[in-house]
N, C-alpha and C. Protein backbone atom coordinates (compact mmCIF):
# COMPACT_ATOMS: atom_id res chain seq x y z
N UNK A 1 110.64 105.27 75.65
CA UNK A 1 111.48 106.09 76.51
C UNK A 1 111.51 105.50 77.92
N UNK A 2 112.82 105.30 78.47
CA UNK A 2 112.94 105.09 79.92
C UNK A 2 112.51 105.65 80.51
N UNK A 3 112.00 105.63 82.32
CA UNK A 3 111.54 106.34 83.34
C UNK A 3 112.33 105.73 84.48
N UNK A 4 112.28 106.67 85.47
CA UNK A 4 113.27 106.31 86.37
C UNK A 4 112.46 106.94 87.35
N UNK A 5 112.18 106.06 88.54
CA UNK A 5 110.64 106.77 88.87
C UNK A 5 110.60 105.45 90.69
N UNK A 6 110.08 105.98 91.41
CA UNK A 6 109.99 105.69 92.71
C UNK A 6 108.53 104.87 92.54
N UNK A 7 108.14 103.63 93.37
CA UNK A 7 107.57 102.50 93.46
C UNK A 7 106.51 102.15 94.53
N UNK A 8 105.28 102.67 94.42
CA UNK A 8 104.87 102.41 95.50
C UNK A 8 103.63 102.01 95.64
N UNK A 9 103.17 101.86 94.34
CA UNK A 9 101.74 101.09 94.33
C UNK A 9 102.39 99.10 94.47
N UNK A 10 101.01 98.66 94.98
CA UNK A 10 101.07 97.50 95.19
C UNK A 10 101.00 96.62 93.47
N UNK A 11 99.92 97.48 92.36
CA UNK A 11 100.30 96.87 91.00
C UNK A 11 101.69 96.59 90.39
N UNK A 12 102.46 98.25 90.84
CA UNK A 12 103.80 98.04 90.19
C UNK A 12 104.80 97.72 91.02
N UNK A 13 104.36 97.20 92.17
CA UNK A 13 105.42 96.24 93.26
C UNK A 13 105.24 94.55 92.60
N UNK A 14 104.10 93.89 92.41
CA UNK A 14 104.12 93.03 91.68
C UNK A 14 104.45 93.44 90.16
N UNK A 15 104.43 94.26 89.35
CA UNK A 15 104.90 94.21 88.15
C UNK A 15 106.37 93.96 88.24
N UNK A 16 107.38 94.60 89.48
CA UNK A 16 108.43 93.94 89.40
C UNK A 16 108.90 93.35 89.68
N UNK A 17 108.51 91.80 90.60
CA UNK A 17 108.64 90.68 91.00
C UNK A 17 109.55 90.04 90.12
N UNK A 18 108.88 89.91 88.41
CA UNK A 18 109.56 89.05 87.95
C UNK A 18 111.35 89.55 87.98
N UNK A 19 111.68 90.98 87.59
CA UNK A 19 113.34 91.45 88.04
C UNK A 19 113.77 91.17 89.24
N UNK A 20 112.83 91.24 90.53
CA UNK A 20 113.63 91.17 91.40
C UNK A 20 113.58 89.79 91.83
N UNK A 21 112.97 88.92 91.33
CA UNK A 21 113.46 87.63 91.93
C UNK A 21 114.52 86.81 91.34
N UNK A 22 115.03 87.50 90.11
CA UNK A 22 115.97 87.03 89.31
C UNK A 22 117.20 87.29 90.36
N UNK A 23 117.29 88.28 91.36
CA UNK A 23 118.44 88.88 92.27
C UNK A 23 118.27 88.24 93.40
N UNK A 24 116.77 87.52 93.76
CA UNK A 24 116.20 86.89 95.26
C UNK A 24 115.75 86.00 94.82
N UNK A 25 116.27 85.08 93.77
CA UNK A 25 115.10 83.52 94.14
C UNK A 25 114.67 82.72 94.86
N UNK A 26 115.36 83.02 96.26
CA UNK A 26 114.11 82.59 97.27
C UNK A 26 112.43 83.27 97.65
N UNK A 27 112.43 84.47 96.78
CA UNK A 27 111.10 84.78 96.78
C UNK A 27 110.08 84.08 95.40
N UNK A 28 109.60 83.49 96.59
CA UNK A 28 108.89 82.57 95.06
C UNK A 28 107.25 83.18 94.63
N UNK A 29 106.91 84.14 95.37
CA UNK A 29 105.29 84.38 95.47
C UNK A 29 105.20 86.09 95.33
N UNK A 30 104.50 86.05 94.12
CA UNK A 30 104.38 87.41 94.12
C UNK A 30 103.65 88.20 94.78
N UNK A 31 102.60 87.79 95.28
CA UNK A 31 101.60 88.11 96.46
C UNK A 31 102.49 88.32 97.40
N UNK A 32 103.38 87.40 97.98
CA UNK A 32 104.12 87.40 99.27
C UNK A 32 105.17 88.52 99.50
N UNK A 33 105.77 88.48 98.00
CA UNK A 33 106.55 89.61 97.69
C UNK A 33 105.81 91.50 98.03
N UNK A 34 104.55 91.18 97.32
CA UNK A 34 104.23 92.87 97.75
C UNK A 34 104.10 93.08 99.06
N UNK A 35 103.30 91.84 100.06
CA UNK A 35 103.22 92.60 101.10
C UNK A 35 104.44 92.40 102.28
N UNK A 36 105.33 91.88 101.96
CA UNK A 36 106.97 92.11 102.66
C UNK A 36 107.57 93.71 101.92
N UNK A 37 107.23 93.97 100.81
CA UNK A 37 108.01 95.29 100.35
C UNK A 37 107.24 96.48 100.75
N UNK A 38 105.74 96.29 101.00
CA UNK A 38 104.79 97.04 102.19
C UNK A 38 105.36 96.82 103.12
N UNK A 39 105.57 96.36 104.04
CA UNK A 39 105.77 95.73 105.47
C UNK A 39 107.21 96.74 105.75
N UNK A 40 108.24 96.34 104.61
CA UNK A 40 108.94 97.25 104.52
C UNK A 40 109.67 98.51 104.36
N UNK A 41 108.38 99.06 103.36
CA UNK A 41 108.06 100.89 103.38
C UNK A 41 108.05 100.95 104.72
N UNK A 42 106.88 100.59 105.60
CA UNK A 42 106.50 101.12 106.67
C UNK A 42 108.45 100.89 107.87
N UNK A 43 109.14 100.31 107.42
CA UNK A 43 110.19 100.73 108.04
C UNK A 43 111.45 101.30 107.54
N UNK A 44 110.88 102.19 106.19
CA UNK A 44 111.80 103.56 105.79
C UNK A 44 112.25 102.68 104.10
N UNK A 45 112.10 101.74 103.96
CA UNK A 45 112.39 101.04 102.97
C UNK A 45 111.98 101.93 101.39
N UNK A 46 112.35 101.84 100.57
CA UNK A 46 112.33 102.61 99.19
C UNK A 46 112.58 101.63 98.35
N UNK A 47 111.39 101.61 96.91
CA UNK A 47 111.82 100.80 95.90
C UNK A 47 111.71 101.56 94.62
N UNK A 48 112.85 101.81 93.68
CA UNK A 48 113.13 102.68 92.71
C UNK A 48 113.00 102.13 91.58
N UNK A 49 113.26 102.56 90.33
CA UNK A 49 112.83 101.83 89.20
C UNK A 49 113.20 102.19 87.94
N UNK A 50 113.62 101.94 87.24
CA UNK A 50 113.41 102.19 85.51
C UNK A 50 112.86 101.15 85.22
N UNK A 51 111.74 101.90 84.05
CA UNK A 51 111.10 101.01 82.64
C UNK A 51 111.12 101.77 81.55
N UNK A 52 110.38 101.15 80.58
CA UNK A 52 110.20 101.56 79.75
C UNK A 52 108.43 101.22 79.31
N UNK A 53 107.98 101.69 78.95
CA UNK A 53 106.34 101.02 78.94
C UNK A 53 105.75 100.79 79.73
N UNK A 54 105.41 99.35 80.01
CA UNK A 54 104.92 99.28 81.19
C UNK A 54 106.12 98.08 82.01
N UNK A 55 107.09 98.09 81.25
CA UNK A 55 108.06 96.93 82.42
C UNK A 55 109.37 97.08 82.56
N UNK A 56 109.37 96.73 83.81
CA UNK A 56 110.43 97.05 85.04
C UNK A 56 111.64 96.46 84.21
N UNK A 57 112.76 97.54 83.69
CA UNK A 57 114.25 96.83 83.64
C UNK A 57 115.15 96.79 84.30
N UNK A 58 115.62 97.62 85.60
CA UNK A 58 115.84 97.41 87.07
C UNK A 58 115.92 98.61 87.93
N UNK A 59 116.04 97.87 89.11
CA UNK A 59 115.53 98.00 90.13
C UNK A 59 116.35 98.34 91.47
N UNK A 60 115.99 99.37 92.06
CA UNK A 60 117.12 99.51 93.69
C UNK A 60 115.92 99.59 94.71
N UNK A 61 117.11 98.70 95.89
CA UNK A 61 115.79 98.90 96.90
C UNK A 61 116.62 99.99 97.76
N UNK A 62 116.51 100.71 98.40
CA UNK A 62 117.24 100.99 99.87
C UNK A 62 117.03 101.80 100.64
N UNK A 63 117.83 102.16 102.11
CA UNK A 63 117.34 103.25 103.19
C UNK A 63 117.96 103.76 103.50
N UNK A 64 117.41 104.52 104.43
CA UNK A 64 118.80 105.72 105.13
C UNK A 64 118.76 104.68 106.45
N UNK A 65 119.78 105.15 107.22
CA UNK A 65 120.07 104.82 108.07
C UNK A 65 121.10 105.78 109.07
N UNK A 66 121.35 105.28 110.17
CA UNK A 66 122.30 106.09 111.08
C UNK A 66 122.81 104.89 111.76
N UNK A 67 124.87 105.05 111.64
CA UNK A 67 125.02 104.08 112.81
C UNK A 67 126.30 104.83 113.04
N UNK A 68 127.19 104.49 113.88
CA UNK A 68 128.56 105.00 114.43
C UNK A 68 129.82 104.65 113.55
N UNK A 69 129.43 103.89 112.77
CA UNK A 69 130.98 103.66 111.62
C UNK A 69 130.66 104.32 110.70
N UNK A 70 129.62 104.51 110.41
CA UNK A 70 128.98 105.54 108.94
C UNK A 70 128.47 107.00 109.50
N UNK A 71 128.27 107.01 109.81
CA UNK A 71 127.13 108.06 110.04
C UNK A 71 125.68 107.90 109.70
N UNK A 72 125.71 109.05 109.19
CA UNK A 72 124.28 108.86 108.05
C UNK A 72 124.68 108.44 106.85
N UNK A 73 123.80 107.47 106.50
CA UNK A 73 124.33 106.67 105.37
C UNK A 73 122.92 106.01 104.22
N UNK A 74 122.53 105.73 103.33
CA UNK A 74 122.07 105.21 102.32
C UNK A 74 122.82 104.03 102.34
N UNK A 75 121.50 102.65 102.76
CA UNK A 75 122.27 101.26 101.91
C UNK A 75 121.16 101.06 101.06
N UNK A 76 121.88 100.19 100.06
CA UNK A 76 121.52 99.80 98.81
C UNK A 76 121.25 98.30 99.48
N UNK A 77 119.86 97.90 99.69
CA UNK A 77 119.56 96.82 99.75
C UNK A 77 119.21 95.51 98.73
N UNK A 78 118.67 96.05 97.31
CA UNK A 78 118.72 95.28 96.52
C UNK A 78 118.94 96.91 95.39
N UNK A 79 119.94 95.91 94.22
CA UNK A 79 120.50 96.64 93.24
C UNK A 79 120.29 94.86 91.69
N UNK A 80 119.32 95.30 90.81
CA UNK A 80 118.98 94.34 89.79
C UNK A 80 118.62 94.88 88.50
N UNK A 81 119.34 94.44 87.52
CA UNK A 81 118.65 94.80 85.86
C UNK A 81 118.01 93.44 85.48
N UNK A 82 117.54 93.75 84.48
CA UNK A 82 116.65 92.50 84.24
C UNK A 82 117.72 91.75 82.96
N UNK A 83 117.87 90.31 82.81
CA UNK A 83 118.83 90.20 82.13
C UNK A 83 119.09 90.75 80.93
N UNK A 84 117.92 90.83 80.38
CA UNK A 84 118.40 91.60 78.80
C UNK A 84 118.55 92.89 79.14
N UNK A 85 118.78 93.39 80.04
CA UNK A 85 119.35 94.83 79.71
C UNK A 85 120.61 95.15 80.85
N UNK A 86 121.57 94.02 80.93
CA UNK A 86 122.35 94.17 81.80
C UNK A 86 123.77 95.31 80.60
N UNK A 87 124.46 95.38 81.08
CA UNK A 87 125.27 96.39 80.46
C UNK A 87 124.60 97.25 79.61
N UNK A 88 123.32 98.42 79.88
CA UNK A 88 123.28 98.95 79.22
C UNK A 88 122.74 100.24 80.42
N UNK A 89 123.64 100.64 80.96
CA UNK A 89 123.76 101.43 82.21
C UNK A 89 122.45 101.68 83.06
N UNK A 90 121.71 100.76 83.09
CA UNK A 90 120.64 101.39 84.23
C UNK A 90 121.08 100.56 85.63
N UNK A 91 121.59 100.04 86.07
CA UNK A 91 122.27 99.94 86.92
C UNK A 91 123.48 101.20 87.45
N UNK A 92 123.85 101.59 85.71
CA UNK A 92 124.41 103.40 86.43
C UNK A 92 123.52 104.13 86.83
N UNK A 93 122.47 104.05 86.25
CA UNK A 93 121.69 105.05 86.70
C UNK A 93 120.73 105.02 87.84
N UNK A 94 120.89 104.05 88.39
CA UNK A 94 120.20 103.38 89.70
C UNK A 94 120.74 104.09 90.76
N UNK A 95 122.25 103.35 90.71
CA UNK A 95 123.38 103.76 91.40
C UNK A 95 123.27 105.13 91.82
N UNK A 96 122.87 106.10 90.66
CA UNK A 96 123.70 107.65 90.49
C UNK A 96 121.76 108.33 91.12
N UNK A 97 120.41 107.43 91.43
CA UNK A 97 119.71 107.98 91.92
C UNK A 97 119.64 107.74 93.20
N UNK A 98 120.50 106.70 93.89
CA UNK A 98 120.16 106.44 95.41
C UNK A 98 121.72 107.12 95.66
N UNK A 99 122.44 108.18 94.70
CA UNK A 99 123.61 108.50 95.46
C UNK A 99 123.15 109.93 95.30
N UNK A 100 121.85 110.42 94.77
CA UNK A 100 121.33 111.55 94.85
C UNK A 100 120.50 111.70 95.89
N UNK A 101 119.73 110.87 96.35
CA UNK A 101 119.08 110.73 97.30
C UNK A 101 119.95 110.54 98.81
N UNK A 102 121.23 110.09 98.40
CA UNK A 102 121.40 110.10 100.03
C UNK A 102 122.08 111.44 100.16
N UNK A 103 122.89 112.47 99.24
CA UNK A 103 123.27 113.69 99.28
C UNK A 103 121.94 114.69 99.32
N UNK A 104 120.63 114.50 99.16
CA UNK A 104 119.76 115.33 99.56
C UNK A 104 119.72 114.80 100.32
N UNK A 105 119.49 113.51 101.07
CA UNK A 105 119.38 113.46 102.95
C UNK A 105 120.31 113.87 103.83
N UNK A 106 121.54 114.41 103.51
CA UNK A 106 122.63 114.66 104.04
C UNK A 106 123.33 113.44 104.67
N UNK A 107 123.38 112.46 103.98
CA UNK A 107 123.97 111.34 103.97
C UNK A 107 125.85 111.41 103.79
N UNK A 108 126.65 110.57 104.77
CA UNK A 108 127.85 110.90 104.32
C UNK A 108 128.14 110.00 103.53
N UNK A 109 127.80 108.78 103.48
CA UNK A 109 128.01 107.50 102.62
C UNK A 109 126.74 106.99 102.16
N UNK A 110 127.33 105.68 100.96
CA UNK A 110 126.11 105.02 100.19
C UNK A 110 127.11 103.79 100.24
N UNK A 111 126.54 102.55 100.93
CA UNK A 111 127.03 101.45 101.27
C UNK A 111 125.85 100.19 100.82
N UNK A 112 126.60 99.13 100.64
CA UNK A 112 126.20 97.99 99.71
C UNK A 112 126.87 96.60 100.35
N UNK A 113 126.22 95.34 100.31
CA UNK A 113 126.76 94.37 100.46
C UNK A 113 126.59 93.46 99.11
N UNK A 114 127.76 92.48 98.42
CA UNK A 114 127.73 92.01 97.42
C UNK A 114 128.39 90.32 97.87
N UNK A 115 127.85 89.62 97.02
CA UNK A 115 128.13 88.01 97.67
C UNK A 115 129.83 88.04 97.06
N UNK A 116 130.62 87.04 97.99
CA UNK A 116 131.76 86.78 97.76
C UNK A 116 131.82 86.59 95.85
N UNK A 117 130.66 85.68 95.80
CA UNK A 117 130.39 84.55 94.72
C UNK A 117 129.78 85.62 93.19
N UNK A 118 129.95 87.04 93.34
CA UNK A 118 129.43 87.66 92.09
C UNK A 118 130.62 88.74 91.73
N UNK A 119 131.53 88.58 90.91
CA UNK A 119 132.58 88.98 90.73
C UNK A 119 132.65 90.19 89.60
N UNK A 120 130.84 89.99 89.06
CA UNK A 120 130.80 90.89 87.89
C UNK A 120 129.87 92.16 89.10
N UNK A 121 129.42 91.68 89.58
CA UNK A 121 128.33 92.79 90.68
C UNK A 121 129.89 93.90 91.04
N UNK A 122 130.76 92.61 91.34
CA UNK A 122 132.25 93.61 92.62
C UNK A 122 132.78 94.60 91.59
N UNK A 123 132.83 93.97 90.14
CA UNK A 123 133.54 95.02 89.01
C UNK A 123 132.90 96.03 88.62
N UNK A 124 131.32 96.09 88.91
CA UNK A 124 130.04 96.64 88.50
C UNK A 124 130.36 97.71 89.41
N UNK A 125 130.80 97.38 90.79
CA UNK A 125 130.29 98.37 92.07
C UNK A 125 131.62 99.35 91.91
N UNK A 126 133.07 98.47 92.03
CA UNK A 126 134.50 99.39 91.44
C UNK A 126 134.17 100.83 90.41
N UNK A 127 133.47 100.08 89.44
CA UNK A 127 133.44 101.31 88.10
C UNK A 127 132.43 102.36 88.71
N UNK A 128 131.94 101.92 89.77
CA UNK A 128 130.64 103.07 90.28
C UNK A 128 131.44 103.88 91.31
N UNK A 129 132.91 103.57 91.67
CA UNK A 129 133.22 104.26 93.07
C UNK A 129 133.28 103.60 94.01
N UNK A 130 132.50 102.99 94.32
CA UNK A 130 132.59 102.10 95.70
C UNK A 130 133.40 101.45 95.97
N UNK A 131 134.21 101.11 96.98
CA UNK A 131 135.43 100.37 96.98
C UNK A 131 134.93 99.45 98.40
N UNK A 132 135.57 98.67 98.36
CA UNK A 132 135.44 97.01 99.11
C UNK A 132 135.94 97.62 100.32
N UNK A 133 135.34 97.68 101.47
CA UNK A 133 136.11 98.44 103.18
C UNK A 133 136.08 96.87 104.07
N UNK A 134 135.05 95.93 103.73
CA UNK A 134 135.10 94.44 104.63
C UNK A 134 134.54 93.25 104.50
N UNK A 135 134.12 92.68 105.30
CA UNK A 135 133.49 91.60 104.56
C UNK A 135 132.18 91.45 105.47
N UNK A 136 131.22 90.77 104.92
CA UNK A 136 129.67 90.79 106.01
C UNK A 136 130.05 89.32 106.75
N UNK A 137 129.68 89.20 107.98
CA UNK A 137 129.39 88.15 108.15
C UNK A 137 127.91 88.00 109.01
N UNK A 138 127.41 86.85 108.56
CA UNK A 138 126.22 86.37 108.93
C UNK A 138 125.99 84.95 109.50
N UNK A 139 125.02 84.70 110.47
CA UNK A 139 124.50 83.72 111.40
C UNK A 139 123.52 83.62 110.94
N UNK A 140 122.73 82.65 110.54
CA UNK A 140 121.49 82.24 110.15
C UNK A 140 120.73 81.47 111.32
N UNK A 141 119.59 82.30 112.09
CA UNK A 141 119.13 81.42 113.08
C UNK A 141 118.11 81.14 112.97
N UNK A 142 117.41 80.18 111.58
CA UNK A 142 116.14 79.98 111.55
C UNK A 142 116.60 78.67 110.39
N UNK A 143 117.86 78.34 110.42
CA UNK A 143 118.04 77.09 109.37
C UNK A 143 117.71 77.28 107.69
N UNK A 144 117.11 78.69 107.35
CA UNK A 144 116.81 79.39 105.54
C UNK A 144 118.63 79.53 105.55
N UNK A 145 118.38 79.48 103.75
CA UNK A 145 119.54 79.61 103.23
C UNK A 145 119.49 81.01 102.23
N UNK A 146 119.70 82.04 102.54
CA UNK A 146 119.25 82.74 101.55
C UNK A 146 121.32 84.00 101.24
N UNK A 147 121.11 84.41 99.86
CA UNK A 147 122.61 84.85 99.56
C UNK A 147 122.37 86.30 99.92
């Protein structure tokens, strides 16, 4: 049986390394990985989850936030299934728990950034509601290449 269940021990932050680096392969260290997703609780950060047993089939990261084009808002910072279980809706159901969570925060929106370059993520996000409002742009000032 699936579970769909909030993330916050340091065991099952490394238990899901191996899903989420399939979405971040510039994280190469699983050690390094837990204590950046610590580092990141402590600034409102959330990591969500379905498994089944004991392993992670995917995964949402995200926060609330407040700014002047949104309001209060929920972003979806990382959104990942693990490959063998891609089309088999836990990515809906990811979706449909960080869009529960931002309507109990009194959130007016749930916002996402997706690479130009993933065309099944953009068709993924359409069938969820979300519709395309712009484009990100980014400056890299440390010479990393990351998507």
């Amino acid at each position: 049986m699936q579970t769909l269940t909030e993330i916050v021990g340091a065991d099952d932050i490394r238990a899901a390394f191996p899903v989420m680096s399939s979405l971040r392969p510039h994280l190469a260290d699983a050690g390094a990985f837990v204590l950046q997703v610590q580092r990141q609780f402590q600034a409102g950060y959330r990591l969500a989850g379905c498994r089944q047993d004991r392993q992670w089939l995917g995964l949402i990261g995200f926060r609330l936030s407040e700014n002047l084009l949104y309001g209060r808002f929920l972003y979806v910072d990382d959104l990942v299934a693990a490959e063998h279980c891609r089309n088999s809706g836990i990515g809906k159901r990811l979706i449909g728990y960080a869009r529960q969570q931002a309507r109990t925060a009194g959130c007016a929106n749930l916002v996402l950034d997706t690479g130009l370059y993933m065309p099944y993520a953009q068709r993924f996000y359409y069938r969820q509601g979300l519709l395309a409002k712009g484009m990100h742009f980014v400056e890299n000032l440390n010479g990393e290449s990351h998507a």
